[in-house]
N, C-alpha and C. Protein backbone atom coordinates (compact mmCIF):
# COMPACT_ATOMS: atom_id res chain seq x y z
N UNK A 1 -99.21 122.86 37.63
CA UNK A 1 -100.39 122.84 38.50
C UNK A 1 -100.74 124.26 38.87
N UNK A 2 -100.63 124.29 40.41
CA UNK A 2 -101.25 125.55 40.61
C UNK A 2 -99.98 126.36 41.44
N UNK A 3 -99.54 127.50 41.47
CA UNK A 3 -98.00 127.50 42.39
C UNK A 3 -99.10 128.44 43.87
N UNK A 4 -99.94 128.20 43.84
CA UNK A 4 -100.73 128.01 45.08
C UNK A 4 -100.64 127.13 45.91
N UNK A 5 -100.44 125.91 45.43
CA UNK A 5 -101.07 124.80 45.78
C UNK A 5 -99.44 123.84 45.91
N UNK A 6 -99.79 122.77 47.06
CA UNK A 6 -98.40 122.31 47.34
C UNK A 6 -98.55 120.86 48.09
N UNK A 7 -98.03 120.02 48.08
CA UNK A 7 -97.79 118.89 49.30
C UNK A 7 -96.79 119.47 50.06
N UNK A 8 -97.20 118.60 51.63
CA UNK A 8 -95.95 118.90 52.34
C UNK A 8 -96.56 117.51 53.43
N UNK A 9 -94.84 116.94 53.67
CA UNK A 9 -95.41 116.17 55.38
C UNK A 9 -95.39 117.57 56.80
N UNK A 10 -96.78 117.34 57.78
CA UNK A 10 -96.61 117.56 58.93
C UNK A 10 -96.21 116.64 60.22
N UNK A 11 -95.12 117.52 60.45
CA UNK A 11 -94.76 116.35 62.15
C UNK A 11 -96.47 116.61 62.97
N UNK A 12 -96.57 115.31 63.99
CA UNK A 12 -97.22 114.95 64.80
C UNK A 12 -97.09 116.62 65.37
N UNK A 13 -97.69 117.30 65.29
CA UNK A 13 -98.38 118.83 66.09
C UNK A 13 -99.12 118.81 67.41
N UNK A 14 -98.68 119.67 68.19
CA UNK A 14 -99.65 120.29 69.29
C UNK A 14 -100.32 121.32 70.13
N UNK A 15 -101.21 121.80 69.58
CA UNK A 15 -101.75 123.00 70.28
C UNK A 15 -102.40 122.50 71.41
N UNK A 16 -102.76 124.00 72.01
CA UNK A 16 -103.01 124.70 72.59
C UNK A 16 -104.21 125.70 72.59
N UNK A 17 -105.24 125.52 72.99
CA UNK A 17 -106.52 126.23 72.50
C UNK A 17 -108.26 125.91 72.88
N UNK A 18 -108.84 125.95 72.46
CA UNK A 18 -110.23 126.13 72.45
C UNK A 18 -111.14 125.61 71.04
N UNK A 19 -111.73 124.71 71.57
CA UNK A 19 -113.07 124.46 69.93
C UNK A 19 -114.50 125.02 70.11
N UNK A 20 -115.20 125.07 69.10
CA UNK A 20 -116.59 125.56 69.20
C UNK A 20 -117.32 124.71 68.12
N UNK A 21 -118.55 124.56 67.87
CA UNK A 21 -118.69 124.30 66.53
C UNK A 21 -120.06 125.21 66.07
N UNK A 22 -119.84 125.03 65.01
CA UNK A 22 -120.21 126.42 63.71
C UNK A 22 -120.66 125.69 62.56
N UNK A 23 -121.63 126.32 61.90
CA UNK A 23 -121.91 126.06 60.48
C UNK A 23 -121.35 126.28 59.61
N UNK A 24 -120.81 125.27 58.65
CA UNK A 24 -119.68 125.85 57.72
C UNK A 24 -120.01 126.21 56.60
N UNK A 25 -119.32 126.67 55.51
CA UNK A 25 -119.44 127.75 54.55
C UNK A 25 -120.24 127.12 53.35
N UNK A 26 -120.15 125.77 53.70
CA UNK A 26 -121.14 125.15 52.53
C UNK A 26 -122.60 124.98 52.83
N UNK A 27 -123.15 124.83 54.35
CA UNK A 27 -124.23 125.60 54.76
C UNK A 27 -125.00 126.44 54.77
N UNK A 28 -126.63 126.47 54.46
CA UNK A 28 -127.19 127.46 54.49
C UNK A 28 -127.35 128.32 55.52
N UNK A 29 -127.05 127.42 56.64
CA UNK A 29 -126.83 127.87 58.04
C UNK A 29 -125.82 129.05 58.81
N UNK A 30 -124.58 128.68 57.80
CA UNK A 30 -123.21 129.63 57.80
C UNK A 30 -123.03 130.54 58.46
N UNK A 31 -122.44 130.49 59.78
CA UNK A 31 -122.09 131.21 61.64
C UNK A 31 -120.97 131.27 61.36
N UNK A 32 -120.07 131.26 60.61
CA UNK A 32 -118.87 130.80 61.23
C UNK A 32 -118.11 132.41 61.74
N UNK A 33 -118.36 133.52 60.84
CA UNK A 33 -117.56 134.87 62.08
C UNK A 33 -118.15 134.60 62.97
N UNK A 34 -119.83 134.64 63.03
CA UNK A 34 -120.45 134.66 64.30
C UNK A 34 -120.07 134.18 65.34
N UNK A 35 -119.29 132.69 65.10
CA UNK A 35 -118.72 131.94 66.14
C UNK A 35 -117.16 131.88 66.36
N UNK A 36 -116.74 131.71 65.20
CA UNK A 36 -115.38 131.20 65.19
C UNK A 36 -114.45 133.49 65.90
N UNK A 37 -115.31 133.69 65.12
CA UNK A 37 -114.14 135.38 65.55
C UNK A 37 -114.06 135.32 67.11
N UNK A 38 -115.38 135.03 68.07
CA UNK A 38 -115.15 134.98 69.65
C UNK A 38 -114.29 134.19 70.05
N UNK A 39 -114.74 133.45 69.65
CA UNK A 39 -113.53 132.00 69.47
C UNK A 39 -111.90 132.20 69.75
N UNK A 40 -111.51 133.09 68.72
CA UNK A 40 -110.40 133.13 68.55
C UNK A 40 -109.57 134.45 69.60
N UNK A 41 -110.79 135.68 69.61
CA UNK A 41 -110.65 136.25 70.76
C UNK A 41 -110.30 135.56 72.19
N UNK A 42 -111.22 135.29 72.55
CA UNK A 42 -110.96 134.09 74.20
C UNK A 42 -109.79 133.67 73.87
N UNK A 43 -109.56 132.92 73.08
CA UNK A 43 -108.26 132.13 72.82
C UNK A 43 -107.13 132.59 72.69
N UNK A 44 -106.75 134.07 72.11
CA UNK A 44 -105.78 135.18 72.20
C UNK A 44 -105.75 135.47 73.69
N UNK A 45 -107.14 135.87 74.26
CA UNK A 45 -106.92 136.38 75.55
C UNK A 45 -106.59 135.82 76.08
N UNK A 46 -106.31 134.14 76.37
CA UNK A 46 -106.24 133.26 77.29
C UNK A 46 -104.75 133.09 77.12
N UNK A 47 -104.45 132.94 75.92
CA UNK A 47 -102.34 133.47 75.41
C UNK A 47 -102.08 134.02 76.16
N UNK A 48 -102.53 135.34 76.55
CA UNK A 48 -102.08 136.72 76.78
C UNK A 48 -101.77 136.39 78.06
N UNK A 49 -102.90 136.09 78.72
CA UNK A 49 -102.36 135.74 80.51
C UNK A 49 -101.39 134.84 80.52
N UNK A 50 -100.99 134.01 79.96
CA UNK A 50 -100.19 133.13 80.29
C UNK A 50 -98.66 133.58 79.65
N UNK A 51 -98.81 134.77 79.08
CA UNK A 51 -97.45 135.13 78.09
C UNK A 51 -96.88 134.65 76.83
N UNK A 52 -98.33 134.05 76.33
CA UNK A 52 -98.03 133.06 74.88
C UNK A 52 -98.85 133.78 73.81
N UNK A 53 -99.41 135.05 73.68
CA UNK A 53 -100.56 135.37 72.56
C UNK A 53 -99.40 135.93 71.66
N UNK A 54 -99.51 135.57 70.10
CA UNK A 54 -98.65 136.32 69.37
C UNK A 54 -97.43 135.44 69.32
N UNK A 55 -97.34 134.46 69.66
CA UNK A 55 -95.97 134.24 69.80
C UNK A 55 -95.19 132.71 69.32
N UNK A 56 -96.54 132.37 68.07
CA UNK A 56 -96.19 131.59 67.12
C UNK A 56 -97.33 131.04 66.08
N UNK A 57 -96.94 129.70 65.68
CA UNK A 57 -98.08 129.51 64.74
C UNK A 57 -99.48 129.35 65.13
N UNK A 58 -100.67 129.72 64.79
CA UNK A 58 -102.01 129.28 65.01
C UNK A 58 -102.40 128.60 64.30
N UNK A 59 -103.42 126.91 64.85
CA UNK A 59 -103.82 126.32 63.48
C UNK A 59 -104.95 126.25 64.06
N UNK A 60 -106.18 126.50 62.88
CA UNK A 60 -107.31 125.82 63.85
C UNK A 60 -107.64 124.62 62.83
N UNK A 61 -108.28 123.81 63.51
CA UNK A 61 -108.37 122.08 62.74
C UNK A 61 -110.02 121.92 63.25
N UNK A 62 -110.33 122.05 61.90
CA UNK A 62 -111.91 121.88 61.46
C UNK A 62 -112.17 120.71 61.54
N UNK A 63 -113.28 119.62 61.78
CA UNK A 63 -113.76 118.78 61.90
C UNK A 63 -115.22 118.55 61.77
N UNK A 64 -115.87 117.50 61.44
CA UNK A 64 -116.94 117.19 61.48
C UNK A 64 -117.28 117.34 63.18
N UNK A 65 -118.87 117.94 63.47
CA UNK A 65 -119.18 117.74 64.88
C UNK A 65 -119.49 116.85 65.22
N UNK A 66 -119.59 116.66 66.61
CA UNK A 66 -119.73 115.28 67.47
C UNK A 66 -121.15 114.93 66.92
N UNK A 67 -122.11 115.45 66.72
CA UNK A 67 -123.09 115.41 66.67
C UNK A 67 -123.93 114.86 65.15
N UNK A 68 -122.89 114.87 64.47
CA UNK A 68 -123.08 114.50 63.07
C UNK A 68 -124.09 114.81 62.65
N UNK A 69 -124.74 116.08 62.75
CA UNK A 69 -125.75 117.18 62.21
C UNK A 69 -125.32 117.48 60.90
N UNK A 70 -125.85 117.28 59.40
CA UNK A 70 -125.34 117.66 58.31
C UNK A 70 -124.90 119.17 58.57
N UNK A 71 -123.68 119.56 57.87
CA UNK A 71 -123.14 120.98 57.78
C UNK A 71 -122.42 121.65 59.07
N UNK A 72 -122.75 120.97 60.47
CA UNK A 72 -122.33 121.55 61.20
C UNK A 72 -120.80 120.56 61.64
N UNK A 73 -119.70 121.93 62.21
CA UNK A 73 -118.77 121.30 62.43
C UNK A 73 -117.87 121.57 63.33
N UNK A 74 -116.64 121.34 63.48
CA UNK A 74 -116.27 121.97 65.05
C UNK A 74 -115.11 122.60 64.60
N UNK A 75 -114.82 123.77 65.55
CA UNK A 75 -113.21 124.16 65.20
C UNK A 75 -112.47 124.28 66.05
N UNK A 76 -111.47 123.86 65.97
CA UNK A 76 -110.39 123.89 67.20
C UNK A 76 -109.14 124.91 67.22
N UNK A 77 -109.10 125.55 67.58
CA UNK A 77 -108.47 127.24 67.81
C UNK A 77 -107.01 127.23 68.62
N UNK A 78 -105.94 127.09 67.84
CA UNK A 78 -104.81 126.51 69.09
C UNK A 78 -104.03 127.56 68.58
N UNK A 79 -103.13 127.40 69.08
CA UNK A 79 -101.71 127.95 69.41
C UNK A 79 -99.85 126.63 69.47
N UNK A 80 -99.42 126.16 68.43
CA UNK A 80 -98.19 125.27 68.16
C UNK A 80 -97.49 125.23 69.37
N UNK A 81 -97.76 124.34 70.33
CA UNK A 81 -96.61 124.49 71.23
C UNK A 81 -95.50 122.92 71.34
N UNK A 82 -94.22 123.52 71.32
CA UNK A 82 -93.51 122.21 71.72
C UNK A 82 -93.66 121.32 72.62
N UNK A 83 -93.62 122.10 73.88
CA UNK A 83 -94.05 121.99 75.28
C UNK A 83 -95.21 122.47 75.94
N UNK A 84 -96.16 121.64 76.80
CA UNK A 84 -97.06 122.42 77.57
C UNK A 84 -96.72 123.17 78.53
N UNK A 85 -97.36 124.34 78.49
CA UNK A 85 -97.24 125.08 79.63
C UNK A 85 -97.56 124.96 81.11
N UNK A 86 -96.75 125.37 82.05
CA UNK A 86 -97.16 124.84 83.21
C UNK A 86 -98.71 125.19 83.63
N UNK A 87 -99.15 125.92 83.15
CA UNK A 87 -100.85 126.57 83.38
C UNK A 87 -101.24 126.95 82.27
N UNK A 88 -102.19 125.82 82.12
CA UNK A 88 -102.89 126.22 80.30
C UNK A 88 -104.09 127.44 80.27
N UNK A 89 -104.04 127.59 81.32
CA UNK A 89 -105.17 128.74 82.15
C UNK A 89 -106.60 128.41 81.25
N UNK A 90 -106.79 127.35 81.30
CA UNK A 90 -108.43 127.27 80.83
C UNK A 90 -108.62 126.45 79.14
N UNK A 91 -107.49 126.62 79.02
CA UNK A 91 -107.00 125.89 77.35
C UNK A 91 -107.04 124.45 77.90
N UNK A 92 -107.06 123.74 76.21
CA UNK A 92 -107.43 122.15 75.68
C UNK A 92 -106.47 122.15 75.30
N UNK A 93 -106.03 120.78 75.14
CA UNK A 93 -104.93 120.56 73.76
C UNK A 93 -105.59 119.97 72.97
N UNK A 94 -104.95 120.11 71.78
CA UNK A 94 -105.37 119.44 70.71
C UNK A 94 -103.58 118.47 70.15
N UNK A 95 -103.66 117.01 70.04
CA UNK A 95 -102.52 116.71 69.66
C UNK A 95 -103.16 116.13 68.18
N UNK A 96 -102.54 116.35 66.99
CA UNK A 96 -102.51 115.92 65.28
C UNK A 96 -101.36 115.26 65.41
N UNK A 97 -101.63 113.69 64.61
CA UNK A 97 -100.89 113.24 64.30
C UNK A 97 -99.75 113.69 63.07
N UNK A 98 -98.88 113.22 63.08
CA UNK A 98 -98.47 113.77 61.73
C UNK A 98 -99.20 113.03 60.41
N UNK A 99 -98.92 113.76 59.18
CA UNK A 99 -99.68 113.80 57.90
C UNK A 99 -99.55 114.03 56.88
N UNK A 100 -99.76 113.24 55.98
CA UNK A 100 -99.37 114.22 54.29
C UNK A 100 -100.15 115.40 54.23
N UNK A 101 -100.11 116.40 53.43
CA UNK A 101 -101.07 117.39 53.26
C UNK A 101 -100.92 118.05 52.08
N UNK A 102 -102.10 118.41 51.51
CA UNK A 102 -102.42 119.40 50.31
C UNK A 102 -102.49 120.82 51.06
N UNK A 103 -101.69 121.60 50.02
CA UNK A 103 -102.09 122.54 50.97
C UNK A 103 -101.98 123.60 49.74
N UNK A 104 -102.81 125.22 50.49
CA UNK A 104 -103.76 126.24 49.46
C UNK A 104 -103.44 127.56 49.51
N UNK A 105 -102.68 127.88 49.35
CA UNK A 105 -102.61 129.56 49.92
C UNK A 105 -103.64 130.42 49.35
N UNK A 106 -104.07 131.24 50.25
CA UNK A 106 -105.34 131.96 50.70
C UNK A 106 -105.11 133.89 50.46
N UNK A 107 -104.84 133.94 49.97
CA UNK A 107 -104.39 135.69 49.60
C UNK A 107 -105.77 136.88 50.07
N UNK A 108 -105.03 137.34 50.81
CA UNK A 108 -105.95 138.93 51.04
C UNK A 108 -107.03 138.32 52.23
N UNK A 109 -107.82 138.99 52.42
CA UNK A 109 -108.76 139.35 53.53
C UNK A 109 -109.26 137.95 53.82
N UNK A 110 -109.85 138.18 54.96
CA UNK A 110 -110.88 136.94 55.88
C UNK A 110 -111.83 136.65 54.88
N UNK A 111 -112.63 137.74 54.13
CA UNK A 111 -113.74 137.92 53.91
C UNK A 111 -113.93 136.77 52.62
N UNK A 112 -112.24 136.56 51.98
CA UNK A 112 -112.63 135.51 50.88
C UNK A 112 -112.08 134.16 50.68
N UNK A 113 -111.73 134.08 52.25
CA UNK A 113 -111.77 132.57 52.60
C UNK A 113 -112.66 131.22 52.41
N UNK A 114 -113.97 131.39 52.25
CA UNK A 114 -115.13 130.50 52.02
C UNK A 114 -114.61 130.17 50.42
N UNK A 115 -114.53 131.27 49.58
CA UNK A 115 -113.80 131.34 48.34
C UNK A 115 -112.67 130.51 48.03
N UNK A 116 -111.91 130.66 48.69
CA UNK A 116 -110.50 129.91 48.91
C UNK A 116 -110.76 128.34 48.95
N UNK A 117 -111.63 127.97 49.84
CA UNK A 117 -111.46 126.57 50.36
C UNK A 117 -112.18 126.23 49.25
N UNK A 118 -113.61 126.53 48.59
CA UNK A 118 -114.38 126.19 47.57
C UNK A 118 -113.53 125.84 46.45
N UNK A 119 -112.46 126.78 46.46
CA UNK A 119 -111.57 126.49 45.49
C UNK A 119 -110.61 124.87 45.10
N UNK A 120 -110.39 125.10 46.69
CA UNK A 120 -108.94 124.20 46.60
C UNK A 120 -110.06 122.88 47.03
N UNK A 121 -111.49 122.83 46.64
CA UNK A 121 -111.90 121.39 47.26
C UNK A 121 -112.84 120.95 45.87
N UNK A 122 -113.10 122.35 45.33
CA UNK A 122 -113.84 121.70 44.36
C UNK A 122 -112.99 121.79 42.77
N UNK A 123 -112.13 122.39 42.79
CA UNK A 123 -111.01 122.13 41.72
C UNK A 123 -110.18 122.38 41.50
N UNK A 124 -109.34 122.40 42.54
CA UNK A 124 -107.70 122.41 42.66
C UNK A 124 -107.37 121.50 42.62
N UNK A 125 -107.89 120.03 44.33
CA UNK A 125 -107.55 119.52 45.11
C UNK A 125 -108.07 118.12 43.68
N UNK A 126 -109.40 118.01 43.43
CA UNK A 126 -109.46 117.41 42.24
C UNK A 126 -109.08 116.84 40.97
N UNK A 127 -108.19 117.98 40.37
CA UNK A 127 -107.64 118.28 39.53
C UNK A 127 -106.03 117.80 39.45
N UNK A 128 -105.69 117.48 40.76
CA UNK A 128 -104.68 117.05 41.46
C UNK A 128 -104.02 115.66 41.45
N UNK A 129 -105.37 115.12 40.87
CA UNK A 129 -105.02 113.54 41.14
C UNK A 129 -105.26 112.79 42.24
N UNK A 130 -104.79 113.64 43.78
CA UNK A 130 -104.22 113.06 44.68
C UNK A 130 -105.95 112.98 45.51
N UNK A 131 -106.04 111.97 46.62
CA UNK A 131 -106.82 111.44 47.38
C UNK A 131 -106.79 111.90 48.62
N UNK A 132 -108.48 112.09 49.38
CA UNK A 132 -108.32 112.24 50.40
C UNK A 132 -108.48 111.23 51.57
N UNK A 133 -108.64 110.62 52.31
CA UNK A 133 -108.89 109.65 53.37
C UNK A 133 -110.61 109.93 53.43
N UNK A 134 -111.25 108.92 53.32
CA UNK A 134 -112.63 108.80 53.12
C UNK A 134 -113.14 108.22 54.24
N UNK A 135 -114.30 109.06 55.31
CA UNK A 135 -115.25 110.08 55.23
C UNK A 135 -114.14 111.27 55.76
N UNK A 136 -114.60 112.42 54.51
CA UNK A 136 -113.83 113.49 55.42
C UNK A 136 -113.32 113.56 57.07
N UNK A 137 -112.70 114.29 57.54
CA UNK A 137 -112.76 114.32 58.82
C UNK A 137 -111.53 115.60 59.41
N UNK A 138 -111.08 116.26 58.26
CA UNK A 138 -110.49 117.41 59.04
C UNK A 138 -109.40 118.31 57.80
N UNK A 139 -109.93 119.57 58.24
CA UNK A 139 -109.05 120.68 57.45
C UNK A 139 -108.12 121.53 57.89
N UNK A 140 -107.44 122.00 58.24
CA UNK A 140 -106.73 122.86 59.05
C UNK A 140 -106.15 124.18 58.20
N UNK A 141 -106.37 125.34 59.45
CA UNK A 141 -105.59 126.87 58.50
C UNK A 141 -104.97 127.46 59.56
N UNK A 142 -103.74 128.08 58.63
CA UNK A 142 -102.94 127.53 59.41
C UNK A 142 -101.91 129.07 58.82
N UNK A 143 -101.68 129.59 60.40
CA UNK A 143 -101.66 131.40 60.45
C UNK A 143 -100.22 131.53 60.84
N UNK A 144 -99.40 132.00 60.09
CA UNK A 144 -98.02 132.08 60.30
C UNK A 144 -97.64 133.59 60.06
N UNK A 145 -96.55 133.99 60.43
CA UNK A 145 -95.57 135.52 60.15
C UNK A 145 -96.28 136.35 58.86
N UNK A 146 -96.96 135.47 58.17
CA UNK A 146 -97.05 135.54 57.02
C UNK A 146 -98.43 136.62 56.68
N UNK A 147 -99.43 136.14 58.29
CA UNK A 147 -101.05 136.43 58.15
C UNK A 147 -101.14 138.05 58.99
N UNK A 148 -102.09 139.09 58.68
CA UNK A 148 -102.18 140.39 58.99
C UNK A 148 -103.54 140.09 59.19
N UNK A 149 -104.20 140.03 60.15
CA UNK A 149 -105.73 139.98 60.06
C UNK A 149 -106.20 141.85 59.41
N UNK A 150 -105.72 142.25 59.67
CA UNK A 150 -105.62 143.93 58.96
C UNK A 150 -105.34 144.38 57.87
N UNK A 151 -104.47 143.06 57.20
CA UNK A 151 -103.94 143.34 55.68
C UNK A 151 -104.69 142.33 54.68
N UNK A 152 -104.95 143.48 53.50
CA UNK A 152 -105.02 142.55 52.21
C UNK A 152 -104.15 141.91 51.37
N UNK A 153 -103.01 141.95 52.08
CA UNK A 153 -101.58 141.51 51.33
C UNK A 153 -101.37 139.96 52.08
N UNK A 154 -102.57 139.97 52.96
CA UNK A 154 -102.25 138.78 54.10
C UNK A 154 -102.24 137.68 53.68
N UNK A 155 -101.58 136.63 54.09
CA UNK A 155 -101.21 134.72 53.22
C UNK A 155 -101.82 134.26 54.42
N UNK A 156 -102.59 132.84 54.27
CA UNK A 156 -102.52 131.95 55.54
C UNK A 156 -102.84 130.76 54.44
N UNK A 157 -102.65 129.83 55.03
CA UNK A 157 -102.62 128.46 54.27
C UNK A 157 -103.72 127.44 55.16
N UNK A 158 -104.35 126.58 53.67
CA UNK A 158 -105.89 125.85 54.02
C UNK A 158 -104.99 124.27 53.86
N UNK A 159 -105.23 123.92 54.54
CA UNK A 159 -104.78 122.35 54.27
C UNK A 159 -105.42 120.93 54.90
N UNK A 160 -104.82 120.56 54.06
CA UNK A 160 -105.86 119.11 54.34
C UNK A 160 -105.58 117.48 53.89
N UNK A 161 -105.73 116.78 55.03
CA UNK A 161 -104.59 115.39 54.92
C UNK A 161 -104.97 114.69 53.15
N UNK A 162 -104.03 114.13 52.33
CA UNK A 162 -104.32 113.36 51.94
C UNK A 162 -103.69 111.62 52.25
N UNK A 163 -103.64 111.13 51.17
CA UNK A 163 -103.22 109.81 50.81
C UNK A 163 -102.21 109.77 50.56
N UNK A 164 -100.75 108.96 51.37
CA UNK A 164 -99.57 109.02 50.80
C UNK A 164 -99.63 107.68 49.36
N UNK A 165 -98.87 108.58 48.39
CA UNK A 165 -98.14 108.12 47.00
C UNK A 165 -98.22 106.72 47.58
């Protein structure tokens, strides 16, 4: 296949964070630094006061918007926590069930992420065999030890539920 490309189960997850929604990359509309980079700022800053920025995995979990506007969609900006914090200082949770998942590794800069996902949706994920749960309804990327927002050497991983075997 692809040694990009991988299954894995996720346990039932829970962040910590903030959503917005944004036009996504298949849109002619397409905001998403516009929106999602503030986004993720606030959401660092809001870590920071509480003594949590930096200090584990980030996923944000894309979704269709409430609003079911073609192209537009929401993103949810968290931070993995085991436990809630006693003061979320202004933060949501977000709880994911657990899930099978396809998942994409994403090499080098922000800038060729739209690239990435185009990839792993229009012929990786295809090509794969494997199924997704029909009507779409959520992608997640997902920022580990691994991601340098500064580096082109940087990994983060695109993933997305499928169909168990």
């Amino acid at each position: 296949m692809n040694d990009r490309f991988a299954t894995t189960d996720m346990p039932a997850t829970k962040l910590i964070g903030l959503s917005a929604d944004f036009y996504g990359g298949m849109s002619p509309k397409f905001n998403g630094p516009e929106v999602l980079g503030p986004l993720w700022g606030v959401v660092n800053s809001k870590l920071s006061e509480i003594g949590l920025a930096f200090s584990g995995r980030m996923i944000a979990a894309t979704r269709p918007a409430d609003s079911g506007e073609e192209g537009l969609l929401n993103q949810f900006v968290g931070l993995e926590v085991s436990e809630l914090p006693a003061d979320l200082n202004g933060l949501e949770v977000l709880e994911l069930p657990a899930m099978r998942l396809a998942t994409y590794e994403h090499y080098g800069s922000m800038n060729g992420l739209v690239a990435s996902i185009k990839q792993l949706y229009g012929e990786v994920l295809p090509s794969s065999g494997l199924k997704q749960p029909t009507p779409w309804s959520l992608e997640l990327e997902i920022y580990d030890e691994r991601f340098d927002l500064n580096s082109d050497e940087s990994v983060m991983t695109i993933a997305t539920p499928i169909l168990a075997d």
